[in-house]
Protein backbone atom coordinates (compact mmCIF):
# COMPACT_ATOMS: atom_id res chain seq x y z
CA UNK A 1 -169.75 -88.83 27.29
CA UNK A 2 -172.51 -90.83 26.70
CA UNK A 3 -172.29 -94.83 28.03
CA UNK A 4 -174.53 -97.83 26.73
CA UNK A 5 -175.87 -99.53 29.86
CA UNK A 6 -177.31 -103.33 29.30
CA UNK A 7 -179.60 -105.25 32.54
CA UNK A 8 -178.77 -108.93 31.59
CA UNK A 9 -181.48 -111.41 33.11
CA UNK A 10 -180.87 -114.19 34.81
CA UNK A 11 -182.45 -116.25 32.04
CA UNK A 12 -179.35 -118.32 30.07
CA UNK A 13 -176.26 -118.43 28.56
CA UNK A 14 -177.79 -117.52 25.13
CA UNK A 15 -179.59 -114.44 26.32
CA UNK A 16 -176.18 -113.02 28.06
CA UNK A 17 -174.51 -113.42 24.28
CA UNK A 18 -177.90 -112.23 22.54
CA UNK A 19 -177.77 -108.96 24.84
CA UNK A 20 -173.83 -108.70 24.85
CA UNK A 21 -174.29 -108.58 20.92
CA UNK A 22 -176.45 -105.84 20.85
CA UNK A 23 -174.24 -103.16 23.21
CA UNK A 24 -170.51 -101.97 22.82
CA UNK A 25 -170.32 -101.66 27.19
CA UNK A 26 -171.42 -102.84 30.05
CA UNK A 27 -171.71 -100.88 32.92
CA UNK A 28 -172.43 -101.99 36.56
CA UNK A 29 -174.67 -99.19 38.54
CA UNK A 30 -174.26 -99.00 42.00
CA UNK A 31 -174.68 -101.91 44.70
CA UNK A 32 -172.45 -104.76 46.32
CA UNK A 33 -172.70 -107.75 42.88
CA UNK A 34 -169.41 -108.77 43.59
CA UNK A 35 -169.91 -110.94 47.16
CA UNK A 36 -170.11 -114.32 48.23
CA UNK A 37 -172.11 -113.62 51.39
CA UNK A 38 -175.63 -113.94 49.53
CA UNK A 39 -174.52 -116.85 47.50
CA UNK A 40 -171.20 -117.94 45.36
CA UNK A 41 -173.61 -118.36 42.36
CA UNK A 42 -174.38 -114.48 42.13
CA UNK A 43 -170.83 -113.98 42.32
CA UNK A 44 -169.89 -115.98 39.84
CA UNK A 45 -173.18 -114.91 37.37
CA UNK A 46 -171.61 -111.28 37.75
CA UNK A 47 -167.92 -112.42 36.72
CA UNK A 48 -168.86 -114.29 33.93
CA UNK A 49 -170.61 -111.42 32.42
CA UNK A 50 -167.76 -109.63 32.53
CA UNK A 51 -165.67 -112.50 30.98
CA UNK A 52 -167.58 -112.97 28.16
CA UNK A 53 -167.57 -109.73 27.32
CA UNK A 54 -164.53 -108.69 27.63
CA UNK A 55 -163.82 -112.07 25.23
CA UNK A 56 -166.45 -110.03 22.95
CA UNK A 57 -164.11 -106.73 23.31
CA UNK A 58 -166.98 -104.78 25.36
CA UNK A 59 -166.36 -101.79 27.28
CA UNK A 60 -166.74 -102.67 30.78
CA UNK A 61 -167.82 -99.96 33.68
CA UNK A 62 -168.06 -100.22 37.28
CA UNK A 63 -169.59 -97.52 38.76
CA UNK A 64 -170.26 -96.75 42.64
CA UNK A 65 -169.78 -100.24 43.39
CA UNK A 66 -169.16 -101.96 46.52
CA UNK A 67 -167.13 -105.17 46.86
CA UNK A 68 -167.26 -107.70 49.46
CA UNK A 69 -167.15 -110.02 51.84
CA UNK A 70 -165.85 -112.44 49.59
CA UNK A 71 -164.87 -115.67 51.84
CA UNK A 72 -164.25 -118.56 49.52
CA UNK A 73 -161.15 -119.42 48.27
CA UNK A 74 -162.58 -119.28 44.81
CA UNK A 75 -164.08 -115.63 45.04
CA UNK A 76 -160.76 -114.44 45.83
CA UNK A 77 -159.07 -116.24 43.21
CA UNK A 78 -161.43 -114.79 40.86
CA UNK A 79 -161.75 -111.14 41.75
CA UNK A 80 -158.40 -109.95 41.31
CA UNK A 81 -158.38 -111.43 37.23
CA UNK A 82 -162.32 -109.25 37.27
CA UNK A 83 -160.58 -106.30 38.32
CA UNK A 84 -157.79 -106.22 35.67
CA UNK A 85 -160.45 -106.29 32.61
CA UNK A 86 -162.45 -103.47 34.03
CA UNK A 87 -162.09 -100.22 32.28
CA UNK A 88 -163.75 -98.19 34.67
CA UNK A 89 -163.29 -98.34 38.01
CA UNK A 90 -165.40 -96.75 40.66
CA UNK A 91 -166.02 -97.88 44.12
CA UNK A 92 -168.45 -96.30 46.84
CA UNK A 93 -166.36 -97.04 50.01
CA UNK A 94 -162.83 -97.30 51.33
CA UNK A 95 -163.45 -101.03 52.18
CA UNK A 96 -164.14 -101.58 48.52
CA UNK A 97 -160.48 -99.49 47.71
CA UNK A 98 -158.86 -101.96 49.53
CA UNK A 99 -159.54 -104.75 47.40
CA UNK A 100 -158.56 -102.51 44.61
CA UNK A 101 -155.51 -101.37 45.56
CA UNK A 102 -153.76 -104.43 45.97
CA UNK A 103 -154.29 -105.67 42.16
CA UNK A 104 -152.54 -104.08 39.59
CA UNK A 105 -155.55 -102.36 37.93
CA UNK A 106 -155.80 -101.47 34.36
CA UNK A 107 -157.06 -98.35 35.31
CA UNK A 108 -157.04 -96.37 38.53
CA UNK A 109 -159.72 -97.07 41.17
CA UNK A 110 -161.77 -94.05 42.02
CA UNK A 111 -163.55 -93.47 45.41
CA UNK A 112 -166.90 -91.60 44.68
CA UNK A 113 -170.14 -91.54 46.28
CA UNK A 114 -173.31 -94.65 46.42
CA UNK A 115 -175.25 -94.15 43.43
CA UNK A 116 -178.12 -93.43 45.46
CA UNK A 117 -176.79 -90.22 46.26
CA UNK A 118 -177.22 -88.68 42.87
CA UNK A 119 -180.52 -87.99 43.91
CA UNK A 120 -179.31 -86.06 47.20
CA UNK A 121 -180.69 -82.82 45.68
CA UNK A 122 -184.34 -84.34 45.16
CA UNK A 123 -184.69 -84.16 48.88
CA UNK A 124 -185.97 -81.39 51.32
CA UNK A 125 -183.79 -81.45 55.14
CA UNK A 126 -186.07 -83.46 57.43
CA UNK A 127 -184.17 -83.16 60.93
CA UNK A 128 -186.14 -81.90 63.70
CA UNK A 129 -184.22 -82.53 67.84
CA UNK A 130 -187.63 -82.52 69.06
CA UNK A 131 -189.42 -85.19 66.22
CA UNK A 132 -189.85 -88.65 66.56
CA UNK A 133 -187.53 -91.77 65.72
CA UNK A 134 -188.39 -94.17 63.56
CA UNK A 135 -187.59 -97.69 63.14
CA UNK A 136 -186.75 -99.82 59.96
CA UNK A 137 -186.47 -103.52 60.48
CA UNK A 138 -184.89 -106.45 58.58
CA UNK A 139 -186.52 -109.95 58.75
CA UNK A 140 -183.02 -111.85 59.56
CA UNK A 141 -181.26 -109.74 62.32
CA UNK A 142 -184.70 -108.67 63.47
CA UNK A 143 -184.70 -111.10 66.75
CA UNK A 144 -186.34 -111.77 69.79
CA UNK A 145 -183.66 -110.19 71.78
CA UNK A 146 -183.82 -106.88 69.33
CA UNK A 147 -187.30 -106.39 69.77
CA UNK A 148 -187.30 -106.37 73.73
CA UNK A 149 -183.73 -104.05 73.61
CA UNK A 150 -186.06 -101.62 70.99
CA UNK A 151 -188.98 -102.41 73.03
CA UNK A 152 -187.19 -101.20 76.45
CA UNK A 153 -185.06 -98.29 74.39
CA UNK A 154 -187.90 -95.78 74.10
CA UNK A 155 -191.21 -94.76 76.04
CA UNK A 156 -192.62 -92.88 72.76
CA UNK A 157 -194.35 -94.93 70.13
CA UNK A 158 -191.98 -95.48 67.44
CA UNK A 159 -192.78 -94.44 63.67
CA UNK A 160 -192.37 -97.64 61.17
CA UNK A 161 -190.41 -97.19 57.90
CA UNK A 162 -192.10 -100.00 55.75
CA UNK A 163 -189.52 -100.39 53.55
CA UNK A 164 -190.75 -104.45 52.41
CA UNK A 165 -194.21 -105.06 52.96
CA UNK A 166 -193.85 -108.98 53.07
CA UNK A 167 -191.02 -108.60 55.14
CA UNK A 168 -191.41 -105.82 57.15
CA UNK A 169 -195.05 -105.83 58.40
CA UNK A 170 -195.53 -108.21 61.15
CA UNK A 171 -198.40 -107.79 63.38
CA UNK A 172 -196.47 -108.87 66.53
CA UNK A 173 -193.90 -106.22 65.84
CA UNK A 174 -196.02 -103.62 65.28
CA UNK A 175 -197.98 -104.97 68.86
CA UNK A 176 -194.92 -104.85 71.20
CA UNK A 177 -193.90 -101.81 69.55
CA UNK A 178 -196.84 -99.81 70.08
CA UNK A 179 -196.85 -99.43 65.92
CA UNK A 180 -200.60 -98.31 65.03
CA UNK A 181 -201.64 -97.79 61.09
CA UNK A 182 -201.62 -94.55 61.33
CA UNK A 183 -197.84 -93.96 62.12
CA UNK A 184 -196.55 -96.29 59.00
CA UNK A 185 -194.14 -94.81 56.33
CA UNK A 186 -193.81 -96.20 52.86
CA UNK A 187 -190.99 -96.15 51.74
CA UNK A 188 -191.45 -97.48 48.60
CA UNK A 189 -193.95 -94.57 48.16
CA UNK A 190 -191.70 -92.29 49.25
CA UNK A 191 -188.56 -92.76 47.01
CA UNK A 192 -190.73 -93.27 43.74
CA UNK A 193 -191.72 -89.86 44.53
CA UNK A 194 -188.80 -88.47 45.64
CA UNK A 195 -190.14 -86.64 48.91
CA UNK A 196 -188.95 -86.06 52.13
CA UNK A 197 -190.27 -87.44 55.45
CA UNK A 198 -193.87 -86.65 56.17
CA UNK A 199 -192.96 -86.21 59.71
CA UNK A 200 -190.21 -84.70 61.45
CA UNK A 201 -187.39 -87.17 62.69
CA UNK A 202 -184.91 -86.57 65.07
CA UNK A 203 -183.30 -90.24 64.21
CA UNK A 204 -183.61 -93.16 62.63
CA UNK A 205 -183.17 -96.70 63.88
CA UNK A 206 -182.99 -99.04 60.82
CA UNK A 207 -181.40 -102.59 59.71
CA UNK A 208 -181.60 -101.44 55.82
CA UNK A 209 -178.73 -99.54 53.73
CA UNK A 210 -180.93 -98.06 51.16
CA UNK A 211 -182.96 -96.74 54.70
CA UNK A 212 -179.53 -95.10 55.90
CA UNK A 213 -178.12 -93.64 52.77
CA UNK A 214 -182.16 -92.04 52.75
CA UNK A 215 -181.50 -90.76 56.09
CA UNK A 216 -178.36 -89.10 54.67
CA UNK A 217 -180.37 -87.38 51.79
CA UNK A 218 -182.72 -86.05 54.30
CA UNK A 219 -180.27 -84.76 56.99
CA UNK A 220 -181.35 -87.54 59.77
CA UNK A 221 -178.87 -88.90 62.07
CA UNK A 222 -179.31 -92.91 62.21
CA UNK A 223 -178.35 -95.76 64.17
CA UNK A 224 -177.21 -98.85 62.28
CA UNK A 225 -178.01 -102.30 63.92
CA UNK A 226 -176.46 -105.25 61.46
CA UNK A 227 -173.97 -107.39 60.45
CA UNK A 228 -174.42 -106.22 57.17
CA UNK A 229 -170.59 -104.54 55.72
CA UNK A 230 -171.90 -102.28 53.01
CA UNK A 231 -174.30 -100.48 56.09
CA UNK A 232 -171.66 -100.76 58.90
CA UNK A 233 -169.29 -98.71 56.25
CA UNK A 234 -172.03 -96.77 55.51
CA UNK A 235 -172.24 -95.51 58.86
CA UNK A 236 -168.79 -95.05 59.51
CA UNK A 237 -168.13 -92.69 56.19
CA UNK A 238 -171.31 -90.54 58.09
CA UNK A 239 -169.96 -90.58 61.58
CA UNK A 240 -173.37 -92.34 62.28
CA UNK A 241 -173.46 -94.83 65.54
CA UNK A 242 -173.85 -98.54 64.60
CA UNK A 243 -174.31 -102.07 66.73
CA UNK A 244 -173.10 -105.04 65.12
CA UNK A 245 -175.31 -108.25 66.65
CA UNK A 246 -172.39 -110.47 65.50
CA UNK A 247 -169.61 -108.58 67.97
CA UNK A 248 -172.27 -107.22 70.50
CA UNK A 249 -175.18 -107.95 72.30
CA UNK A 250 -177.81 -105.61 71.37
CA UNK A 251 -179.30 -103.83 74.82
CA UNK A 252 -182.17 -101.27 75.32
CA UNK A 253 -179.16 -99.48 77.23
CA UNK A 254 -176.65 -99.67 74.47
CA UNK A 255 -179.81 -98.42 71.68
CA UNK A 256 -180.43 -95.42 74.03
CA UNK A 257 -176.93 -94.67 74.71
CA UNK A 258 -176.41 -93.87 70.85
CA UNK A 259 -179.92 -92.27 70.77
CA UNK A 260 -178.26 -88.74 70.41
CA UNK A 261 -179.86 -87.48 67.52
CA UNK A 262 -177.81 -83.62 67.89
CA UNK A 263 -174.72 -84.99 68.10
CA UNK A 264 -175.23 -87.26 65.32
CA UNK A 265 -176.70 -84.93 63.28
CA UNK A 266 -173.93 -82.54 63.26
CA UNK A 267 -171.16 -85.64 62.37
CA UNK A 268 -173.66 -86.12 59.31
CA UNK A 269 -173.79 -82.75 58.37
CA UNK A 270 -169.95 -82.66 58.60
CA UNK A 271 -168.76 -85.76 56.61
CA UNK A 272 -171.71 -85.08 54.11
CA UNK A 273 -170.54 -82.15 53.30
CA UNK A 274 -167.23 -83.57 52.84
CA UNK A 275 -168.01 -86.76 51.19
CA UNK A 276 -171.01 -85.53 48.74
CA UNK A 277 -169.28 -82.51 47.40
CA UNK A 278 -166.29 -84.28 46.11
């Protein structure tokens, strides 16, 4: 079955209805559109697309998507009336379920994997006990306090997944981290190419989801550090170790406590297996 996908900028009202004319469905690929955290004003953007087409009698798809945290009292007034005009329904995590299954759906939610593991296949294994950890950081939970508990975590210098180049490369980071050029992944570079890690890596420390659900693909344990829902699941539906800053104070003790890459690894292998070959 082949499915007409539309990207609607976020232009105006007349280019939604312009676009909406030319396509018989919408479908939503992958990621968490439906949240409140990032602003109210992307959640409502999302939910009026879906209105107005639906008004227009378009097909409309949800696919791997992830809902949530939705806080205001008008997000949750809203969602349940978006849910019953979707006429596919696929969600990427059990968290997400949950806010299906308590509306009476058109159709049946489905639990299926993140879209970025269609790819899963693209990538070689790139687990080795004895390789180095590397580190992926995130500007906003990316503190003071983080960098001495990373700092203090790890007597080997620390390979640096460059994920966001204006976010990510900061020279005092890469200082107290004993980060040199030469030991800088790029991410970006990587993906677009679809290869594996240049290095071995026995773990990976990052703040990003798309990092994690990478480190899946590859076969690399991880440890989460965030606040973030979507990578806390994430690491839960791997059996990966996480720290939420919000709950927890993040310590160089508590970072090498869960700095057991051979454990980890063989929870990932297990719940991969299980979760990717549905």
């Amino acid at each position: 079955m082949s499915y007409s996908v539309t990207y609607v900028p976020r232009k105006s009202y007349i280019s939604i209805f312009c676009a909406l004319l030319r396509v018989t469905e919408i479908s939503f690929g992958g990621g968490s559109l439906f949240q409140d955290k990032t602003s109210i004003l992307s959640f409502l953007y999302y939910s009026m697309i879906v209105c107005v087409g639906k008004m227009m009698r378009r097909q409309i798809n949800f696919y791997g998507q992830g809902f949530g945290p939705m806080t205001s009292r008008l997000s949750k007034a809203i969602f349940p009336l978006i849910l019953k005009q979707v006429d596919t329904l696929e969600v990427r995590d059990r968290e997400s379920l949950g806010y299906c299954e308590v509306v009476k759906n058109r159709v049946v939610p489905r639990l299926t994997m993140d879209m970025s593991f269609q790819r899963v296949d693209k990538f070689n294994d790139s687990y080795d006990e004895d390789g180095v950890i590397a580190l992926s950081l995130k500007e906003e939970t990316f503190t003071a306090s983080v960098l001495e508990a990373l700092r203090a975590s790890s007597t080997d210098p620390w390979i640096f997944i460059e994920a966001h180049r204006q976010v990510d490369f900061k020279k005092e980071w890469k200082k107290q981290l004993s980060i040199s050029n030469d030991r800088l992944l790029d991410f970006t570079y990587i993906l677009n190419n679809e290869l594996s890690s240049p290095v071995p890596l026995s773990m990976i420390v990052s703040m990003r989801f798309h990092v994690c659900a990478w480190a899946v693909m590859t076969g690399v344990p991880f440890l989460a550090i965030s606040d973030d829902p979507k990578l806390l699941q994430l690491a839960k539906q791997f059996g990966q170790p996480f720290i939420n800053p919000q709950e927890d104070t993040v310590s160089g003790v508590k970072i090498r406590h869960n700095l057991r890459p051979k454990k980890y690894r063989t929870h990932l292998i297990e719940n991969r297996e299980t979760y990717l070959c549905r």
